[in-house]
Protein backbone atom coordinates (compact mmCIF):
# COMPACT_ATOMS: atom_id res chain seq x y z
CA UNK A 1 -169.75 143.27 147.15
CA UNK A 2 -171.40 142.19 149.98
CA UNK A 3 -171.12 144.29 153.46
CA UNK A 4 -172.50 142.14 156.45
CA UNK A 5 -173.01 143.36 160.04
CA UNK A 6 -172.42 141.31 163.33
CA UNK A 7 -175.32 141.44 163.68
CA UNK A 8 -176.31 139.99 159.66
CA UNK A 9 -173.32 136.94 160.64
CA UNK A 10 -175.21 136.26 164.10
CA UNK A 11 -178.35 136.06 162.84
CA UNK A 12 -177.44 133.31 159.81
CA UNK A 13 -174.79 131.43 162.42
CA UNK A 14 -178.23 130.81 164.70
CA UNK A 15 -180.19 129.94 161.39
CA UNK A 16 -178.07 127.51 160.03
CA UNK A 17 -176.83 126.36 163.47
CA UNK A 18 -180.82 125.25 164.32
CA UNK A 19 -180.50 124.01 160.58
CA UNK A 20 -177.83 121.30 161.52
CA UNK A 21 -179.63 120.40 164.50
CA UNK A 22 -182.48 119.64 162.71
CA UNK A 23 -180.51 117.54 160.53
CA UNK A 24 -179.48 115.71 163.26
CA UNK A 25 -175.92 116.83 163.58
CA UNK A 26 -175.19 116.78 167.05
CA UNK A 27 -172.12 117.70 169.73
CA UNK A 28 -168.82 115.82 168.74
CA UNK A 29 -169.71 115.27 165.05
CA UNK A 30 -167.43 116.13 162.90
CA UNK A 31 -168.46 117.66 159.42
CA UNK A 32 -166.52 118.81 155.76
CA UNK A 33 -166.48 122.33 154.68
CA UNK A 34 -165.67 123.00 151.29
CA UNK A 35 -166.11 126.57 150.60
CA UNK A 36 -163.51 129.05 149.27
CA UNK A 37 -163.60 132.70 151.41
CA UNK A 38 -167.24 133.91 151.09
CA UNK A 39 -169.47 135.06 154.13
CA UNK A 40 -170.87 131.68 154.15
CA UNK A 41 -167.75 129.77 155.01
CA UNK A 42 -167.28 132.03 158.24
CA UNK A 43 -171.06 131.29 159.06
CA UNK A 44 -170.48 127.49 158.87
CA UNK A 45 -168.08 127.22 160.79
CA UNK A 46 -169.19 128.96 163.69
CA UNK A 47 -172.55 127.58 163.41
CA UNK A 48 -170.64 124.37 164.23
CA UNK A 49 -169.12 125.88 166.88
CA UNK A 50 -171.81 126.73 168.55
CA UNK A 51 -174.00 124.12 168.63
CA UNK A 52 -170.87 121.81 169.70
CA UNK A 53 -169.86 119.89 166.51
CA UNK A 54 -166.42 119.99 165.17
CA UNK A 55 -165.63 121.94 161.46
CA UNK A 56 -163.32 120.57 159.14
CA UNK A 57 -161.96 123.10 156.58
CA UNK A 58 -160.81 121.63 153.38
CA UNK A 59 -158.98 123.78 150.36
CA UNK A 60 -161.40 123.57 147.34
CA UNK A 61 -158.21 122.52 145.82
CA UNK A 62 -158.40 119.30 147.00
CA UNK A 63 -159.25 116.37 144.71
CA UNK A 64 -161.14 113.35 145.64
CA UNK A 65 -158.78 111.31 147.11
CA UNK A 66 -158.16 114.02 149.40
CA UNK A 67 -161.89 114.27 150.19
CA UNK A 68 -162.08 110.68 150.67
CA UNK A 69 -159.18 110.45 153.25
CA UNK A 70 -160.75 113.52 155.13
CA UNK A 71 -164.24 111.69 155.13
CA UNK A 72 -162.91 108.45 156.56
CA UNK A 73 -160.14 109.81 159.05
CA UNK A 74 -162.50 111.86 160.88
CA UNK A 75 -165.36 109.85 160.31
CA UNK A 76 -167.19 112.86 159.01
CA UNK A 77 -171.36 112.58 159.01
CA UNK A 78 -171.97 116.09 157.04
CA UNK A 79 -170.78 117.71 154.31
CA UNK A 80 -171.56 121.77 153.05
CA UNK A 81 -169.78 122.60 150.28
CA UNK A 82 -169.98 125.60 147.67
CA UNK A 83 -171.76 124.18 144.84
CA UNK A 84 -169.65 124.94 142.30
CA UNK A 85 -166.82 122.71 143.85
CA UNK A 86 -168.84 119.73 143.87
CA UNK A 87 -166.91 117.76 140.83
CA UNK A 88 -164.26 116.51 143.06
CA UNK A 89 -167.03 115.56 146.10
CA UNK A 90 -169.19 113.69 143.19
CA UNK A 91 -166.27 111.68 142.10
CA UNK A 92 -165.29 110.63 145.82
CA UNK A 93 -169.33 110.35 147.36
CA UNK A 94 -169.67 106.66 145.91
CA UNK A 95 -167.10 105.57 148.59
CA UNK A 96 -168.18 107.86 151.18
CA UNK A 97 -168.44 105.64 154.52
CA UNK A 98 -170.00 108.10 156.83
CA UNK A 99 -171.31 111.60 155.10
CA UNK A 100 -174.99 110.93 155.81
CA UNK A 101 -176.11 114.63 155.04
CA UNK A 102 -175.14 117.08 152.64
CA UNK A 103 -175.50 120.70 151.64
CA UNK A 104 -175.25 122.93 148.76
CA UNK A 105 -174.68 126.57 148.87
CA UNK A 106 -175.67 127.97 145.40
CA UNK A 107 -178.04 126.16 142.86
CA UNK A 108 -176.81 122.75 141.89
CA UNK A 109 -178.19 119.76 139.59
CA UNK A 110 -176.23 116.84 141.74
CA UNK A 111 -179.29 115.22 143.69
CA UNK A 112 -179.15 114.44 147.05
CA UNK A 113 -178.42 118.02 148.24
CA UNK A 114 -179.89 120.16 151.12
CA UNK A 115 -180.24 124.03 149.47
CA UNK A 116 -178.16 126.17 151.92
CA UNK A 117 -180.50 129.56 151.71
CA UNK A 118 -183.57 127.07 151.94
CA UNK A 119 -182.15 125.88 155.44
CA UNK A 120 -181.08 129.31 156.70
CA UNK A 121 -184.96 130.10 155.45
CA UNK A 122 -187.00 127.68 157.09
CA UNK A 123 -184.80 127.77 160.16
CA UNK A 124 -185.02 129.74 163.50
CA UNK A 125 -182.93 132.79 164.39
CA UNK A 126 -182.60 131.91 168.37
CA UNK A 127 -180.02 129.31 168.94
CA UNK A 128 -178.63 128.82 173.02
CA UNK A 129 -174.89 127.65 172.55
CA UNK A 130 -174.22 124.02 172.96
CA UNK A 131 -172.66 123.64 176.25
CA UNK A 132 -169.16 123.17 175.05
CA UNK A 133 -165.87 123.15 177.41
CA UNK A 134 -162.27 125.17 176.78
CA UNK A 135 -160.57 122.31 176.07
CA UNK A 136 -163.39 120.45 173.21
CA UNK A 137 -162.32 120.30 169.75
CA UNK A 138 -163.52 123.25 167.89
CA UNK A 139 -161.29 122.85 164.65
CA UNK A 140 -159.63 119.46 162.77
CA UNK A 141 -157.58 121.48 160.29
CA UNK A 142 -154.73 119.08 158.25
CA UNK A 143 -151.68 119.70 157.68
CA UNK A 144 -149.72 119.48 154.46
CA UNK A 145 -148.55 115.84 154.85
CA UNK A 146 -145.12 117.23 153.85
CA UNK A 147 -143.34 114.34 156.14
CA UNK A 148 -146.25 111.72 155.52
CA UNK A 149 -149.97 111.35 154.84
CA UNK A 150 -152.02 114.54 156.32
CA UNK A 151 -152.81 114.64 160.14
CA UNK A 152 -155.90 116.29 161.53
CA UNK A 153 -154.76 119.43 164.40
CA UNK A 154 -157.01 119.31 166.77
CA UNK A 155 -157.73 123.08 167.57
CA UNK A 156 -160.04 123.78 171.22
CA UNK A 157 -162.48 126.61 171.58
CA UNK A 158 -160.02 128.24 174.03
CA UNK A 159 -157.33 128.35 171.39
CA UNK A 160 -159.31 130.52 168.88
CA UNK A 161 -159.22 132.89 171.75
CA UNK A 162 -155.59 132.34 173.07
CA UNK A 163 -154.23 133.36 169.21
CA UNK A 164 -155.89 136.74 169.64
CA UNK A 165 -155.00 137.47 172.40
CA UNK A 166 -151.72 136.39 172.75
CA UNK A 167 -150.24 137.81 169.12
CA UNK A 168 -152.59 140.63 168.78
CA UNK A 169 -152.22 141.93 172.38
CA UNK A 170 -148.49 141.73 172.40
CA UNK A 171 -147.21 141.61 169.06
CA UNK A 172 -150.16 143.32 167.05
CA UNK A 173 -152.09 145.18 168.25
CA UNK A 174 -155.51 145.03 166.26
CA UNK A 175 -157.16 149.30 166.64
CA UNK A 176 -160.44 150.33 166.31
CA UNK A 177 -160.92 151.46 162.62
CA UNK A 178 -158.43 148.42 161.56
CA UNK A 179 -159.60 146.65 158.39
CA UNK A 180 -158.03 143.38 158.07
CA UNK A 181 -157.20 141.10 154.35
CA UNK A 182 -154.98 138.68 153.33
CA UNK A 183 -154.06 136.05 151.32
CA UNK A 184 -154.65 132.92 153.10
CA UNK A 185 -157.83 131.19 153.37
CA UNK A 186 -159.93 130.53 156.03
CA UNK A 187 -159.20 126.46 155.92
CA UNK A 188 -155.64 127.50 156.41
CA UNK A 189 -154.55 128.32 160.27
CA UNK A 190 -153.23 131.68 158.95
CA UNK A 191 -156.36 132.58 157.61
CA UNK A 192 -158.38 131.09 160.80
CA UNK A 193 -156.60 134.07 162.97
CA UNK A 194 -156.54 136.89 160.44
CA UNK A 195 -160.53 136.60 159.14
CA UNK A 196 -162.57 134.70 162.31
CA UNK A 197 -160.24 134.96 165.35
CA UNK A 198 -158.96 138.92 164.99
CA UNK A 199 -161.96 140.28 163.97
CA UNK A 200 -164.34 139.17 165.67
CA UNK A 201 -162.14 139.06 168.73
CA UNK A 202 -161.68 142.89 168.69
CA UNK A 203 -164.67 144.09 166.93
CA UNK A 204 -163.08 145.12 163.36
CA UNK A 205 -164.11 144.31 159.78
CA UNK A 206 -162.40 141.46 157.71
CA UNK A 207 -162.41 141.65 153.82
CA UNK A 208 -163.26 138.00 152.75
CA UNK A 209 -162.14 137.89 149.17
CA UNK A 210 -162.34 134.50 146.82
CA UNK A 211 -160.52 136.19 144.24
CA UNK A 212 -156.97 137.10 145.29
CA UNK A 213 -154.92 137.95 142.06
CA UNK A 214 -152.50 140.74 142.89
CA UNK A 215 -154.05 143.02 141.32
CA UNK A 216 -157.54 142.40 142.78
CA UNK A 217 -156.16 142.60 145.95
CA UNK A 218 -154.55 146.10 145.52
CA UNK A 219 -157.81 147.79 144.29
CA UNK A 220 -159.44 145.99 147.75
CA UNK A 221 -156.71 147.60 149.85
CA UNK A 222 -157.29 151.39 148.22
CA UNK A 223 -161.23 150.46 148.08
CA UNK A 224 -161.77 149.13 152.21
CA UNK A 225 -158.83 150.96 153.23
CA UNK A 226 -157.05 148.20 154.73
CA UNK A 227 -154.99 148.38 157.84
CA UNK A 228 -153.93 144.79 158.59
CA UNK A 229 -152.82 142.43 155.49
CA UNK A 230 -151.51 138.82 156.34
CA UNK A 231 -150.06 136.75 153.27
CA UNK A 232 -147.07 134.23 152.85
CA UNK A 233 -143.76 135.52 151.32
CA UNK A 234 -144.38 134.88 147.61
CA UNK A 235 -147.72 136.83 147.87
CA UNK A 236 -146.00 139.89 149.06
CA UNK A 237 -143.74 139.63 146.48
CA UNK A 238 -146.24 139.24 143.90
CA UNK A 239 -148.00 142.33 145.44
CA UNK A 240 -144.83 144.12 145.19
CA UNK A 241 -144.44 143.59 141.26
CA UNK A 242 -148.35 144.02 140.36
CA UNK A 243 -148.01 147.32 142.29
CA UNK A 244 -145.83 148.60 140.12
CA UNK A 245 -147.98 149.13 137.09
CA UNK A 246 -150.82 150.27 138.83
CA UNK A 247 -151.87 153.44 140.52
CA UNK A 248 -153.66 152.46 144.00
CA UNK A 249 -153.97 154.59 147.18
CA UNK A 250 -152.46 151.80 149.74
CA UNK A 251 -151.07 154.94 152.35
CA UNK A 252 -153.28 153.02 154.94
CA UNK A 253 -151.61 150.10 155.10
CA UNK A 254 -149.38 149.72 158.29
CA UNK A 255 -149.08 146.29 159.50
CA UNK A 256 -147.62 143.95 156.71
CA UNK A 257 -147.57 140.04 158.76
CA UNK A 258 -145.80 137.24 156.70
CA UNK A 259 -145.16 133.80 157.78
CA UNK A 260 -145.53 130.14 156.13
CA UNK A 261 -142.07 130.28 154.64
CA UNK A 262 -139.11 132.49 154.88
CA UNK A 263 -138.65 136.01 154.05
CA UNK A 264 -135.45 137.39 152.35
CA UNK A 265 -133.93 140.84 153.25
CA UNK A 266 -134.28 141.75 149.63
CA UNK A 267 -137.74 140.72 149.19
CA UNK A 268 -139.10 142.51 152.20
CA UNK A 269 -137.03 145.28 150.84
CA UNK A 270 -139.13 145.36 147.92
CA UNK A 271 -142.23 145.06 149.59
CA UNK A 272 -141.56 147.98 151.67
CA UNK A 273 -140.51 150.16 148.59
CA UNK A 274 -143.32 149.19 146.40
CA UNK A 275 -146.25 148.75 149.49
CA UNK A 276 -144.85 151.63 152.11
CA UNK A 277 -144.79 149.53 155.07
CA UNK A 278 -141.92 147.20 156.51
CA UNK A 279 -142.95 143.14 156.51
CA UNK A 280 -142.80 141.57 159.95
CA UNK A 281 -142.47 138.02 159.65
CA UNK A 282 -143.63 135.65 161.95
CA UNK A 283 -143.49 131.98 162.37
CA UNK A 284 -146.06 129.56 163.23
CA UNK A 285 -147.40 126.00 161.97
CA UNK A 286 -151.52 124.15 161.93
CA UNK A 287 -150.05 121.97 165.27
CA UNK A 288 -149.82 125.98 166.99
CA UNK A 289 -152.87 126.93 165.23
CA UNK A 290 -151.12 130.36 164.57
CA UNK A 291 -148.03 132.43 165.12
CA UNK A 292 -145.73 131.34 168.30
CA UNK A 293 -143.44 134.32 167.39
CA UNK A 294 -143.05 137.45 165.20
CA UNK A 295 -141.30 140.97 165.47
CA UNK A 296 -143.49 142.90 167.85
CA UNK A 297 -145.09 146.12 166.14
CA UNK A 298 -142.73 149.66 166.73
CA UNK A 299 -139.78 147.06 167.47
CA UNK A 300 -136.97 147.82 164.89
CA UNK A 301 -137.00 144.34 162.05
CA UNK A 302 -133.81 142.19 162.39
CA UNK A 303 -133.05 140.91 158.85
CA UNK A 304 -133.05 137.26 158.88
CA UNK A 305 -135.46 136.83 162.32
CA UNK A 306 -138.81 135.87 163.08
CA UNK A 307 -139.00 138.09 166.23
CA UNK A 308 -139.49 137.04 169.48
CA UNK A 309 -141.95 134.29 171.13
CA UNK A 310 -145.38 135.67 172.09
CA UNK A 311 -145.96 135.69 175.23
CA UNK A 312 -146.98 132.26 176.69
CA UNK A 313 -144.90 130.34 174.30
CA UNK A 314 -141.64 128.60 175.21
CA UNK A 315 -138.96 127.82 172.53
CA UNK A 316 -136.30 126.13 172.91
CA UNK A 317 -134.04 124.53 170.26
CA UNK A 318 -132.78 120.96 171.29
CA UNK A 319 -130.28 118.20 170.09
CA UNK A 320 -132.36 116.10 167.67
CA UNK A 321 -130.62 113.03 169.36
CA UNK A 322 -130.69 113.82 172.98
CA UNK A 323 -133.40 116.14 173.40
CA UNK A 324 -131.22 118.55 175.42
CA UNK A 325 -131.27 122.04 175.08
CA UNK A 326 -128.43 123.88 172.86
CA UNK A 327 -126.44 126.62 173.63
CA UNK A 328 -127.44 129.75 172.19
CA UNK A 329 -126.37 129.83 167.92
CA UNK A 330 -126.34 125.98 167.79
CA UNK A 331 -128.75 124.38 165.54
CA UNK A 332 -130.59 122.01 166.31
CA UNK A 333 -134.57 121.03 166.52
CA UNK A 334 -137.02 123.75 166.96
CA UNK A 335 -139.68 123.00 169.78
CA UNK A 336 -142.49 124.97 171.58
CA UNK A 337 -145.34 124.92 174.57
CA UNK A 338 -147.45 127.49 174.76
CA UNK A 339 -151.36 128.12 175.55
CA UNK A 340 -151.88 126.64 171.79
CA UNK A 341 -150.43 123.43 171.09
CA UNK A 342 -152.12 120.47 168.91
CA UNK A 343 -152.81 116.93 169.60
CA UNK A 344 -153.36 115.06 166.39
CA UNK A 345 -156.76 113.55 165.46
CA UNK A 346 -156.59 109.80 166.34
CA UNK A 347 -152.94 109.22 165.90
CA UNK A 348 -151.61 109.66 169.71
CA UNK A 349 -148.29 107.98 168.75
């Protein structure tokens, strides 16, 4: 219910940024974010930003040992985390090695916590950016540890740039009068392009919601007038179904982006009946930070493809065994360069 200008998010990014400093959080440090999608979780990380540290964006989700990994790996010296997530931190902050400082957003009875709104209170609204280069880590976001234990991306300030403008000046193309929402959060890559790197990018609102239950997320549509939704397949699908017991105005919906897993004919056919606008999928993965390819918008959909690679991305698919390239139709392994492209935190090998 909240509506905040650039000029609101500016003004609290330079409080809390002069907050940190005084806190003694300083270029290069790396600290834990766990905050579902409110205002606040957008301010905290680019606070970070801009005074030079490094944001890590955890799911509130996660349980302790999950915190606990994340706190050791990256050798973490802050915490902020919404304060009505702080069961799982309490549980893992007896073996925390390196968390020397941590904050509470919302009223809490855990001691030991810095009050968020007291900080942004006390705190100065002129900040001068840290004097940061393209190529510094901006971003640790982990992966899924699908094909082991979790590794930390290591996303620079340029690439929070290079995903807008790469997909959304080729591929997307983000209007003025867009709205932008979505299903994934903003410690998900997905979530970093659709509600920090698009909007602010281009100058267009982003609806931050923490509740995201179908049907919540239709009345937001009809109510903000979104444009621009992102979401994973099984969200659309859901959409599709909850939208057909309700009555909601969604006519101003025209880009529908889906990526994270795959996308059936007959589920974007649905989508498109029930929501009035064809799903594009796209592909990307944390180690690209975003989308490497996707259907560019007015291009006809090919059932069964994730479009084309944005411009400034190479793919190639290659014999797992030999590393050569395959003919075209052959499968093989999927790889990609591009002006995105992650190292992982401490594990060069």
């Amino acid at each position: 219910e909240r509506r905040i200008t650039y000029q609101d998010l500016a003004t609290d990014v330079n409080r809390l940024g002069n907050a940190l400093v005084g806190l003694g959080i300083r270029p290069g440090d790396r600290v834990l974010l766990r905050i579902p999608d409110r205002p606040e979780h957008a301010v905290c990380i680019l606070a970070l930003l801009k005074i030079g540290a490094i944001a890590v964006p955890t799911f509130t989700l996660l349980r302790s040992a999950d915190i606990l990994y994340r706190e050791a790996d990256t050798e973490a010296v802050a915490l902020i985390a919404d304060a009505r997530f702080l069961d799982e931190v309490e549980k893992a902050r007896p073996s925390f090695r390196f968390v020397r400082r941590r904050i509470a957003i919302g009223e809490t009875n855990q001691a030991g916590y810095h009050d968020y709104d007291a900080l942004l209170a006390a705190a100065g609204c002129s900040l001068a950016p840290a004097l940061t280069r393209r190529d510094d880590v901006a971003l640790l976001l982990y992966t899924s540890g699908s094909t082991g234990e979790p590794k930390g991306c290591c996303e620079s300030h340029s690439d929070l740039l290079a995903i807008a403008d790469g997909f959304c000046n080729y591929q997307m193309p983000v209007l003025p009068g867009d709205v932008i929402a979505g299903q994934p959060p903003l410690a998900f890559s997905m979530g970093v392009g659709f509600f920090l790197s698009y909007p602010l990018r281009f100058g267009v609102p982003a609806v931050l919601m923490e509740e995201k239950k179908p049907e919540a997320m239709l009345r937001a549509i009809e109510r903000y007038r979104v444009t621009i939704l992102g979401a994973v397949p099984t969200y659309y699908n859901m959409l599709a179904l909850a939208a057909e017991g309700v009555s909601v105005d969604l006519s101003t919906l025209r880009e529908l982006r889906s990526a994270g897993e795959a996308l059936s004919p007959a589920m974007a056919a649905r989508v498109f009946k029930r929501l009035g606008a064809p799903v594009r999928d796209s592909m990307g993965s944390t180690e690209s930070l975003h989308i490497m390819s996707s259907t560019r918008y007015g291009e006809a959909i090919r059932e069964g493809s994730c479009g084309r690679p944005i411009p400034g991305f190479q793919i190639v698919v290659r014999d797992p065994d030999t590393f050569e390239e395959m003919s075209r139709g052959q499968p093989g392994l999927l790889t990609f360069r591009g002006p995105t492209g992650t190292k992982y935190w401490r594990k060069p090998e």
